[in-house]
PDB file of N, CA and C in Angstrom:
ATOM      1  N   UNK A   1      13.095 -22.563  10.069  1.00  0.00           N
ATOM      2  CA  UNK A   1      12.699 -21.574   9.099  1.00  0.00           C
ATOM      3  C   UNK A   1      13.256 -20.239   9.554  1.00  0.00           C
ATOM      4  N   UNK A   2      13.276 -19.294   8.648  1.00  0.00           N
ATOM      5  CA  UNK A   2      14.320 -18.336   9.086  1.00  0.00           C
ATOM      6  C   UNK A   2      13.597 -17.081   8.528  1.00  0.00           C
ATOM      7  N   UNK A   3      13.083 -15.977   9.078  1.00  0.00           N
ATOM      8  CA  UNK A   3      11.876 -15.245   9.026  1.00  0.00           C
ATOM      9  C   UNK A   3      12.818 -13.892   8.559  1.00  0.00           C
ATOM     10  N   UNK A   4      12.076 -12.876   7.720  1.00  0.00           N
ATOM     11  CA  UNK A   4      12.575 -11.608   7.781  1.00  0.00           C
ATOM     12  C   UNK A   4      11.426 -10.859   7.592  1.00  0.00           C
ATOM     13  N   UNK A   5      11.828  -9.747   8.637  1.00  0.00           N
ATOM     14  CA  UNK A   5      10.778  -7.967   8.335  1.00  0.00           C
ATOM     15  C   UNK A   5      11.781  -7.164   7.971  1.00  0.00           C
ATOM     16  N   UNK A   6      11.234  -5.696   7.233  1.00  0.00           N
ATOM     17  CA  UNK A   6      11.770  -5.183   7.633  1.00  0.00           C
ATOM     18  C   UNK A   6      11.071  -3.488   7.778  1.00  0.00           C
ATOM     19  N   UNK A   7      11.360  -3.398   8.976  1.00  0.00           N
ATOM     20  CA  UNK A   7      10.762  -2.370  10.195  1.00  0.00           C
ATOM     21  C   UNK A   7      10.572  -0.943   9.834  1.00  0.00           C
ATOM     22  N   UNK A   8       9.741  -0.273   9.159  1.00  0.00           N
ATOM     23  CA  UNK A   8      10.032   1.017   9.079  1.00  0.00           C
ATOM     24  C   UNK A   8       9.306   1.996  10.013  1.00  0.00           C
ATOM     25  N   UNK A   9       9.345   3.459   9.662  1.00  0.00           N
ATOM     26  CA  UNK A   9       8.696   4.371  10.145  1.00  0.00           C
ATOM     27  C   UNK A   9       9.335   5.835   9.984  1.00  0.00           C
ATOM     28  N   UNK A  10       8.512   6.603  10.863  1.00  0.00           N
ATOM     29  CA  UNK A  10       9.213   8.069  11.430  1.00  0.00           C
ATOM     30  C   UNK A  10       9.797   7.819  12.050  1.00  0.00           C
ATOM     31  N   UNK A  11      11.364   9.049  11.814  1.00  0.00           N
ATOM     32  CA  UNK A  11      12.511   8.904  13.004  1.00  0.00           C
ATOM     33  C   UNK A  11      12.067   9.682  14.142  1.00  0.00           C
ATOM     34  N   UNK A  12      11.365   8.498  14.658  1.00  0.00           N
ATOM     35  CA  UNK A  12      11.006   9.156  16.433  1.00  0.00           C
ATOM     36  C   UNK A  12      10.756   7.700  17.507  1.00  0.00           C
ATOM     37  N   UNK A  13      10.778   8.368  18.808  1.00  0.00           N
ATOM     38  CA  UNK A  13      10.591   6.968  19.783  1.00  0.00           C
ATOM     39  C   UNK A  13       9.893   6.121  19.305  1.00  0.00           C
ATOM     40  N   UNK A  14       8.664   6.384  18.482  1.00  0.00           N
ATOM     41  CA  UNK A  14       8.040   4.973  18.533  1.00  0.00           C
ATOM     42  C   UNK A  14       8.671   3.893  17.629  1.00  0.00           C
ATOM     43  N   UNK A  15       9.576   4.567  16.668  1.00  0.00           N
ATOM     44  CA  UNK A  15      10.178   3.559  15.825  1.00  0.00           C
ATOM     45  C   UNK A  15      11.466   2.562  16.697  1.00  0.00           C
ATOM     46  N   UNK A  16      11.592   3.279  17.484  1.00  0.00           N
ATOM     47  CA  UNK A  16      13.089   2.936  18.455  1.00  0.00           C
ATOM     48  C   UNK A  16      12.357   1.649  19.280  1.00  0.00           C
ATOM     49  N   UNK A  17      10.927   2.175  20.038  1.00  0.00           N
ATOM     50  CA  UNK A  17      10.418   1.146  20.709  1.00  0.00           C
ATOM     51  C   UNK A  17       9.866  -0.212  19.435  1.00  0.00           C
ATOM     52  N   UNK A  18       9.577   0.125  18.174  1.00  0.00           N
ATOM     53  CA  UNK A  18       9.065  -1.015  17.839  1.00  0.00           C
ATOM     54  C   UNK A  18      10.430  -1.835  17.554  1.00  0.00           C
ATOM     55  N   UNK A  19      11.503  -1.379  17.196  1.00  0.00           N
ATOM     56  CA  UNK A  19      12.823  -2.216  16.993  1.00  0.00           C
ATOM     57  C   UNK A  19      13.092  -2.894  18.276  1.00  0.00           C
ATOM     58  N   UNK A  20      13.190  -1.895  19.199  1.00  0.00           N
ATOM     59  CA  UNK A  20      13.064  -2.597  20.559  1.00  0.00           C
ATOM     60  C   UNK A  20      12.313  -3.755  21.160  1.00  0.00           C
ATOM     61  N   UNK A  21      10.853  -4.059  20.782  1.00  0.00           N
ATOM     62  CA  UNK A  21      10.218  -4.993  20.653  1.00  0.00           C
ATOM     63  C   UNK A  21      10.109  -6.114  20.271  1.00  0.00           C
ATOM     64  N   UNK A  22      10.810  -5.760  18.937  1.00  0.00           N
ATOM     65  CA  UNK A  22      11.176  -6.576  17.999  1.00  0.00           C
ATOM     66  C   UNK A  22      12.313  -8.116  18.316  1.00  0.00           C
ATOM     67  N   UNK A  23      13.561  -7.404  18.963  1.00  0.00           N
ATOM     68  CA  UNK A  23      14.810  -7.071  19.846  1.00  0.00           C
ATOM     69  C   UNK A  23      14.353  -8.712  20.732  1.00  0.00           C
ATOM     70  N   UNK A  24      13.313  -7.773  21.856  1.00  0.00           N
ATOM     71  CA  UNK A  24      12.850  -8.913  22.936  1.00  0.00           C
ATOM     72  C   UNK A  24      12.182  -9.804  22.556  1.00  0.00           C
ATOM     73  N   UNK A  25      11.577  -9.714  21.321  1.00  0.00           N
ATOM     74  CA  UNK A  25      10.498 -11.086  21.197  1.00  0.00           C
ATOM     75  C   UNK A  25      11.625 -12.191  20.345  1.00  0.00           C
ATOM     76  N   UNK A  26      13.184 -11.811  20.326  1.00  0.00           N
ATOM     77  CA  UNK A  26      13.604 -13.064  19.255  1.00  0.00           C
ATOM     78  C   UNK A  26      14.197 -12.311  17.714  1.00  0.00           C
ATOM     79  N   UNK A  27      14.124 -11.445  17.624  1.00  0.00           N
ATOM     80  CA  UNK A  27      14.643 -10.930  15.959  1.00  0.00           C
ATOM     81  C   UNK A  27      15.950 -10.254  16.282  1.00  0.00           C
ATOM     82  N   UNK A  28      16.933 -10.387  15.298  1.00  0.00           N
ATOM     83  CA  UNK A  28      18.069 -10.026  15.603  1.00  0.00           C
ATOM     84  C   UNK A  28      18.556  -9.471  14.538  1.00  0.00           C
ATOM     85  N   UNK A  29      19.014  -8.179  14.760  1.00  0.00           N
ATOM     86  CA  UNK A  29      19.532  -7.297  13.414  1.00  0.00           C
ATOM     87  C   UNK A  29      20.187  -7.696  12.523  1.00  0.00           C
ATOM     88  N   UNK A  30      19.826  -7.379  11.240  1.00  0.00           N
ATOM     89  CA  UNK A  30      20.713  -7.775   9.939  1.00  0.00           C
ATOM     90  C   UNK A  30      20.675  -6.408   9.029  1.00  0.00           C
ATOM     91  N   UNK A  31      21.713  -6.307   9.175  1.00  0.00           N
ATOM     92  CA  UNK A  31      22.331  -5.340   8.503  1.00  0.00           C
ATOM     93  C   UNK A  31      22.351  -3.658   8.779  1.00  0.00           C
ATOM     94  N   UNK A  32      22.739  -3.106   8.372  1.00  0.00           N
ATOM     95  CA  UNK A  32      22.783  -1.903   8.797  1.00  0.00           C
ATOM     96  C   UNK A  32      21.210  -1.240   8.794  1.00  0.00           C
ATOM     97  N   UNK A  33      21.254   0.060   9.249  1.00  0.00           N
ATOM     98  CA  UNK A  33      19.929   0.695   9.949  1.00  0.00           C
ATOM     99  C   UNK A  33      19.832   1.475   8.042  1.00  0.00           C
ATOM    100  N   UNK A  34      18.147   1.971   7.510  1.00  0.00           N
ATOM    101  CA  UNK A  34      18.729   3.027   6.638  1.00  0.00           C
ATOM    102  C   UNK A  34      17.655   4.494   7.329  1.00  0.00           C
ATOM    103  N   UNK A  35      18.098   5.177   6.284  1.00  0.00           N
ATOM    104  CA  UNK A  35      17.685   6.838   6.835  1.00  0.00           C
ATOM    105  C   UNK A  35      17.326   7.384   5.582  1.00  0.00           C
ATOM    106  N   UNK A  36      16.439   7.840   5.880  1.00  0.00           N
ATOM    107  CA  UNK A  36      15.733   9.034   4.430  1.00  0.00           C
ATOM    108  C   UNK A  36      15.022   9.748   4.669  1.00  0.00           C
ATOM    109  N   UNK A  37      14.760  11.059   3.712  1.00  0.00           N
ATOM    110  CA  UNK A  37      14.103  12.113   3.935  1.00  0.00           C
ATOM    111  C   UNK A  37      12.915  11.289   2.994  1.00  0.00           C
ATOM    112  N   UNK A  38      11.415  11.872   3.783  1.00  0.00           N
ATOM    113  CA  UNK A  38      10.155  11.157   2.374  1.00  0.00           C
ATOM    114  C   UNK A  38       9.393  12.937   2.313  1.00  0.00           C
ATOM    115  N   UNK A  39       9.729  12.814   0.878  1.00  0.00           N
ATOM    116  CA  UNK A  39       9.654  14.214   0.691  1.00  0.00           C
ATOM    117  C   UNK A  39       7.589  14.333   0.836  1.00  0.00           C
ATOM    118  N   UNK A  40       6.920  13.085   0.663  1.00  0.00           N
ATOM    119  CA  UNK A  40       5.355  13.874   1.139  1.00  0.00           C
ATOM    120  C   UNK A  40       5.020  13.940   2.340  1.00  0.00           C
ATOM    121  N   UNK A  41       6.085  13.583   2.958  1.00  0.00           N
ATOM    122  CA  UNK A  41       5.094  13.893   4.320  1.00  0.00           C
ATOM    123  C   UNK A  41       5.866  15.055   5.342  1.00  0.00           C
ATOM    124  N   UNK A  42       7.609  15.208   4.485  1.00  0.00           N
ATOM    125  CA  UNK A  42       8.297  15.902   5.629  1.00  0.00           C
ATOM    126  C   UNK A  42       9.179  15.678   6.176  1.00  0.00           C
ATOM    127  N   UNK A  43       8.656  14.164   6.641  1.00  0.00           N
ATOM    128  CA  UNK A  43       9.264  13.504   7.734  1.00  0.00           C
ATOM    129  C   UNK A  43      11.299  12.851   7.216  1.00  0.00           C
ATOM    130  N   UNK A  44      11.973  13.048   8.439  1.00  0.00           N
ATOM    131  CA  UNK A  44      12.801  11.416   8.124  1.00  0.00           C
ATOM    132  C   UNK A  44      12.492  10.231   8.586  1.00  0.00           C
ATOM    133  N   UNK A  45      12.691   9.334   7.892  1.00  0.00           N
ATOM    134  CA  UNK A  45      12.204   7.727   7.601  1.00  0.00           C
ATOM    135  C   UNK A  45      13.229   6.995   8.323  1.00  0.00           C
ATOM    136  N   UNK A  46      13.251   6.500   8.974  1.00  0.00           N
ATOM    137  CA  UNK A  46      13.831   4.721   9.261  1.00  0.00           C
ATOM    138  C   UNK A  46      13.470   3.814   9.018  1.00  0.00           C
ATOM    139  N   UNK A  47      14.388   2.912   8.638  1.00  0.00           N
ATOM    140  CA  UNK A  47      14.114   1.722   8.724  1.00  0.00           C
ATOM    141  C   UNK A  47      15.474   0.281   8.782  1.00  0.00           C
ATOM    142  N   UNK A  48      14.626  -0.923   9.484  1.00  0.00           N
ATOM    143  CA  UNK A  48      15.575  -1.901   9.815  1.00  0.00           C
ATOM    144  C   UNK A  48      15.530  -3.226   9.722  1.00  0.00           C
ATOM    145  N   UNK A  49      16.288  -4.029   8.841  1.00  0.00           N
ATOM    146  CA  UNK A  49      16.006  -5.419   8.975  1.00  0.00           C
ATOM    147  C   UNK A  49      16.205  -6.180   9.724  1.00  0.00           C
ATOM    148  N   UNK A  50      15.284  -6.433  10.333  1.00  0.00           N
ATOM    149  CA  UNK A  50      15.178  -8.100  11.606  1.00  0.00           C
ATOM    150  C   UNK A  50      14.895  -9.296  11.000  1.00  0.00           C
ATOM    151  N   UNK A  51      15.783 -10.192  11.546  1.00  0.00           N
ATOM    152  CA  UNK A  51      15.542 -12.056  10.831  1.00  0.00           C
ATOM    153  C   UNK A  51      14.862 -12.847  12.593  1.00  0.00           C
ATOM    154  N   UNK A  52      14.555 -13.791  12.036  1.00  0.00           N
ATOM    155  CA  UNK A  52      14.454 -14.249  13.481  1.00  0.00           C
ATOM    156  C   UNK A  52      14.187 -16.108  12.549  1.00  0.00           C
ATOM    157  N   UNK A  53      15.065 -17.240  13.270  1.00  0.00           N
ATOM    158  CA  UNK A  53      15.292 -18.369  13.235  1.00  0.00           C
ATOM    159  C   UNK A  53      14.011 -19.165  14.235  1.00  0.00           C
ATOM    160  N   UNK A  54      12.853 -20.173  13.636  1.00  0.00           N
ATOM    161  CA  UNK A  54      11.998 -20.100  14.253  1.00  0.00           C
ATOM    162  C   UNK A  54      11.829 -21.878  13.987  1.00  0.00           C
ATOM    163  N   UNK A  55      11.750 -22.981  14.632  1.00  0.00           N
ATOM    164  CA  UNK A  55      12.213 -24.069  14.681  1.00  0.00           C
ATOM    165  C   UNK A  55      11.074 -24.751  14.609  1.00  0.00           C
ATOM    166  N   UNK A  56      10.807 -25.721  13.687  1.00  0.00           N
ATOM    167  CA  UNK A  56       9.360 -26.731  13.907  1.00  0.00           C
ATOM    168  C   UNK A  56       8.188 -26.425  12.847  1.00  0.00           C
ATOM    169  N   UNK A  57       8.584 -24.976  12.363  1.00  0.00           N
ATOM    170  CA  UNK A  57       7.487 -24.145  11.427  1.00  0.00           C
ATOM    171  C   UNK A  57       7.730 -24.475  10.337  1.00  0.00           C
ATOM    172  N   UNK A  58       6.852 -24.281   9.269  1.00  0.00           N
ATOM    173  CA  UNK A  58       7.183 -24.267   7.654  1.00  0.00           C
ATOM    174  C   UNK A  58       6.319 -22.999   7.417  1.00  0.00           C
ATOM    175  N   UNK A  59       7.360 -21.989   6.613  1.00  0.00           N
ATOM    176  CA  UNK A  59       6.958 -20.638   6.086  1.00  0.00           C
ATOM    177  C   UNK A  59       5.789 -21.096   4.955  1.00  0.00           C
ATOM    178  N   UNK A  60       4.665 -20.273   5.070  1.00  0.00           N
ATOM    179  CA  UNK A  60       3.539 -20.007   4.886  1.00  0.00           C
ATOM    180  C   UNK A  60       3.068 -18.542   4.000  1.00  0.00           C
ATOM    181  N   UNK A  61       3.018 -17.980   3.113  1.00  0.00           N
ATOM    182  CA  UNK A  61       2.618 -16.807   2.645  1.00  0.00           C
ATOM    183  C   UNK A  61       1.453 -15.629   3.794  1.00  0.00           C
ATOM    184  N   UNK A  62       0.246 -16.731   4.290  1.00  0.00           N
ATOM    185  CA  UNK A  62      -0.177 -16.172   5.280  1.00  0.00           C
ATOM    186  C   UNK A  62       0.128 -15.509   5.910  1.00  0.00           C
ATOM    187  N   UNK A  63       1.352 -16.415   7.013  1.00  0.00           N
ATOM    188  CA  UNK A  63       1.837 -16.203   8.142  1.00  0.00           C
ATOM    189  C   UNK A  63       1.675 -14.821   8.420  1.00  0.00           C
ATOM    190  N   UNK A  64       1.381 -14.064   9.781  1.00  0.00           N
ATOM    191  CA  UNK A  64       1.928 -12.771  10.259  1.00  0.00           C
ATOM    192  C   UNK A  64       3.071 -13.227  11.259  1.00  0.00           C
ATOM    193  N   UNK A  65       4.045 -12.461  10.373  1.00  0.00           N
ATOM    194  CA  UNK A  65       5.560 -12.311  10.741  1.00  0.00           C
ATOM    195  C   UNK A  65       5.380 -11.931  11.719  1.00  0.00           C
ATOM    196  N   UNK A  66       5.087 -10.836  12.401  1.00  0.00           N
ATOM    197  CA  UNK A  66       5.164  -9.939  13.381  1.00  0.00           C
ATOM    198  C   UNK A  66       4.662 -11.075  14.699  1.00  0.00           C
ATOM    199  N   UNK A  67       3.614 -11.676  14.407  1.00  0.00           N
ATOM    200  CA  UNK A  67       3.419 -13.112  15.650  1.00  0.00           C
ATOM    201  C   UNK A  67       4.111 -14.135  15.639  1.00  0.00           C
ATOM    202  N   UNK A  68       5.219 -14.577  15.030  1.00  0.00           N
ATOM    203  CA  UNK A  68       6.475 -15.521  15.195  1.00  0.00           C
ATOM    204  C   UNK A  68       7.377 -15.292  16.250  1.00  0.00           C
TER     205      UNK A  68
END
């Protein structure tokens, strides 16, 4: 089964560490990074799609992605 998130946040360390996390537990980048201004809060936005290939499972609506 073949899993996708995709990762957002504020452009700051903690978004870098959750990609990073992401990274070590098994998810592997797909596709380019994106960038935006979100005009209510101020901030710039990131965000990134991770897939991760997960063997033996059958995708589930339930499931939390993030524990695969």
């Amino acid at each position: 089964m073949k899993l996708y998130r995709f990762l957002t946040g504020p452009d700051d360390a903690a978004f870098c560490h959750r990609v990073t996390a992401a990274l070590n537990a098994g998810w592997q980048l797909e596709g380019s990074p994106s960038y935006g201004f979100n005009a209510a809060t101020g901030l710039m936005q990131c965000g990134q799609a991770v897939t991760k290939t997960v063997e033996g499972k059958t995708y589930d609506p339930g499931m939390k992605l993030s524990e695969q």
